[in-house]
Protein backbone atom coordinates (compact mmCIF):
# COMPACT_ATOMS: atom_id res chain seq x y z
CA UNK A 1 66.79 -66.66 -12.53
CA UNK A 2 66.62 -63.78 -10.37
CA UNK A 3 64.00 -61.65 -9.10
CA UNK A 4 65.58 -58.71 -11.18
CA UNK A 5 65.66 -60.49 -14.07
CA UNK A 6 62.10 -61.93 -13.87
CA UNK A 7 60.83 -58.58 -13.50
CA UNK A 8 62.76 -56.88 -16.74
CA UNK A 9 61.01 -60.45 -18.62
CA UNK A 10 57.29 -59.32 -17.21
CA UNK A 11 57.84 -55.49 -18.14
CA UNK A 12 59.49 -56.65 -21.64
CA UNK A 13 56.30 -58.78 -22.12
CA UNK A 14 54.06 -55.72 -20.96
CA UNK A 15 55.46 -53.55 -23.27
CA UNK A 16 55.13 -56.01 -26.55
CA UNK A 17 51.49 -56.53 -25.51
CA UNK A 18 50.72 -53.03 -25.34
CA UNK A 19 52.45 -52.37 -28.62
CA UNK A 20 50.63 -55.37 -30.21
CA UNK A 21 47.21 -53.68 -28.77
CA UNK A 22 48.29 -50.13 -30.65
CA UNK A 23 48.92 -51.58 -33.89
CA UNK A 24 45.61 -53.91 -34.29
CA UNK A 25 43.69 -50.40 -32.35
CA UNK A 26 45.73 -48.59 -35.71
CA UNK A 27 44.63 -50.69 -38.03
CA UNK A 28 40.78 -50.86 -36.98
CA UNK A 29 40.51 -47.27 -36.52
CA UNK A 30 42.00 -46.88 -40.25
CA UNK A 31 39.53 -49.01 -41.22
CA UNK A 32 36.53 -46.76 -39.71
CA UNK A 33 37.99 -43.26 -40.53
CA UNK A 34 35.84 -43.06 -43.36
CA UNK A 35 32.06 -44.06 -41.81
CA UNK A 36 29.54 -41.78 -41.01
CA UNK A 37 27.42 -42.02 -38.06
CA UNK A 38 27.95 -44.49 -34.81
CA UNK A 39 30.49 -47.00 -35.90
CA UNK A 40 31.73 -49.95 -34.32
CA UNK A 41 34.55 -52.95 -35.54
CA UNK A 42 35.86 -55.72 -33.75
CA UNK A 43 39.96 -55.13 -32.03
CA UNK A 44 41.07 -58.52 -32.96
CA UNK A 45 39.01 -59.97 -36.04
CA UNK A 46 38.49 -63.58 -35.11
CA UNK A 47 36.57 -62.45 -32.03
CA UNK A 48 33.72 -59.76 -30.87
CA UNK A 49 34.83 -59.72 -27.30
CA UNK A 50 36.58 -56.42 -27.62
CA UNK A 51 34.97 -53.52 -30.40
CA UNK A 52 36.20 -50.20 -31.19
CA UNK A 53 33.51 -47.24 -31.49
CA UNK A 54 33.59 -44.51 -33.62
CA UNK A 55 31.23 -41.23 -34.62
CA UNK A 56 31.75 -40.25 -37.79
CA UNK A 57 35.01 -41.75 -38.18
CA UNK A 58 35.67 -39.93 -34.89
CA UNK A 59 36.99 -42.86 -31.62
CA UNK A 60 35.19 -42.34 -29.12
CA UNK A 61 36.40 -45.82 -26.95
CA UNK A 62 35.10 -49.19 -27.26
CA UNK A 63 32.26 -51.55 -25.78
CA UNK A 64 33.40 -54.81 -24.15
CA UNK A 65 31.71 -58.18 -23.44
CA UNK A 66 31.96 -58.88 -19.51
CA UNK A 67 31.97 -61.88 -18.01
CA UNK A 68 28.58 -62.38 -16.10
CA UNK A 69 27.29 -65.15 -14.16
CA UNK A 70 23.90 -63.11 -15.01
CA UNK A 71 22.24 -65.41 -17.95
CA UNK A 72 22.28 -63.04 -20.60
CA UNK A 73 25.41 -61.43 -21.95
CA UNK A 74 26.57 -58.08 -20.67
CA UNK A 75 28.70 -55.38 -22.25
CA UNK A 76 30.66 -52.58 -21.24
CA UNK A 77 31.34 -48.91 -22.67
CA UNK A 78 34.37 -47.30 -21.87
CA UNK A 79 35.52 -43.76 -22.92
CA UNK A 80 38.44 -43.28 -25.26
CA UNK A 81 39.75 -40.43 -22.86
CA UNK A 82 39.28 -40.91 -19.46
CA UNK A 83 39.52 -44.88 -19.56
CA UNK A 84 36.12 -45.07 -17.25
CA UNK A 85 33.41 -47.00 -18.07
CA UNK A 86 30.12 -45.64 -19.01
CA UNK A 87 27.98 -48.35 -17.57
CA UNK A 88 26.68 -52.07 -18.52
CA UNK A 89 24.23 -52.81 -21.24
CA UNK A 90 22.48 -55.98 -22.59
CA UNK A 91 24.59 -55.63 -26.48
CA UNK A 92 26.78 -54.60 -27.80
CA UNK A 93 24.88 -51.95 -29.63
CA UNK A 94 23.26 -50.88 -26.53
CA UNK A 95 26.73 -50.02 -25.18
CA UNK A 96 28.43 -48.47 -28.12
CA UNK A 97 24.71 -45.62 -28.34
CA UNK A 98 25.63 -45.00 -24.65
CA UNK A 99 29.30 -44.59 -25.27
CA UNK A 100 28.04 -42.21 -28.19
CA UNK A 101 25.77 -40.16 -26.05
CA UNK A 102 27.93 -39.55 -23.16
CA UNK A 103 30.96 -37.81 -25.52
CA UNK A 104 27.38 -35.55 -26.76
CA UNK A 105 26.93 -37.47 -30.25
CA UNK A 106 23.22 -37.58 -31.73
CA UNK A 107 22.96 -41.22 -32.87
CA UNK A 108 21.14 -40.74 -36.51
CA UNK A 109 22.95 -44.04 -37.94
CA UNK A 110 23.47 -47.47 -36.69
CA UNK A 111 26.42 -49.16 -36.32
């Protein structure tokens, strides 16, 4: 197979993961439209490695689990709008306040 064609394959491939990613990112942000308060749900439901965050039914980003070598877990915020990360926290709940107060949201409810 050519080089050419490898590379059409590998964008092809990019393109249905990415579209995959919008639909189950759809569905879980349908699913917290209606909560009040700092929100969180897991992307993909058979696993918490990857959580959307909302405020009032508002996405703000989501709060990942990072790999550590550390020997407790880590997690990550990062915003919805510029893509950067916010920092690392010890939970997941840790994260997704930090993720709330850096797009200016008063956390009065829990996830």
């Amino acid at each position: 197979m050519s080089d050419e064609a490898l590379e059409a394959i590998h964008n092809a491939e990019r393109i249905v993961w990415v579209a995959g990613w919008r639909l189950q990112e759809d569905r879980v942000l349908r699913q917290l439209a209606s909560t009040r308060g700092l929100a969180s749900a897991r992307l993909e439901p058979r696993s918490e490695v990857i959580q959307l965050v909302t405020y009032d039914g508002e996405h703000l980003g989501h709060v990942r689990r990072e790999v550590s070598r550390e020997p407790e877990e880590r997690w990550v915020a990062v915003l919805k709008i510029q893509g950067r990360a916010v920092g690392s926290f010890t939970s997941a709940l840790a994260a997704a306040e930090a993720l709330a107060r850096a797009c200016g949201k008063e956390i009065t409810e829990r996830c």
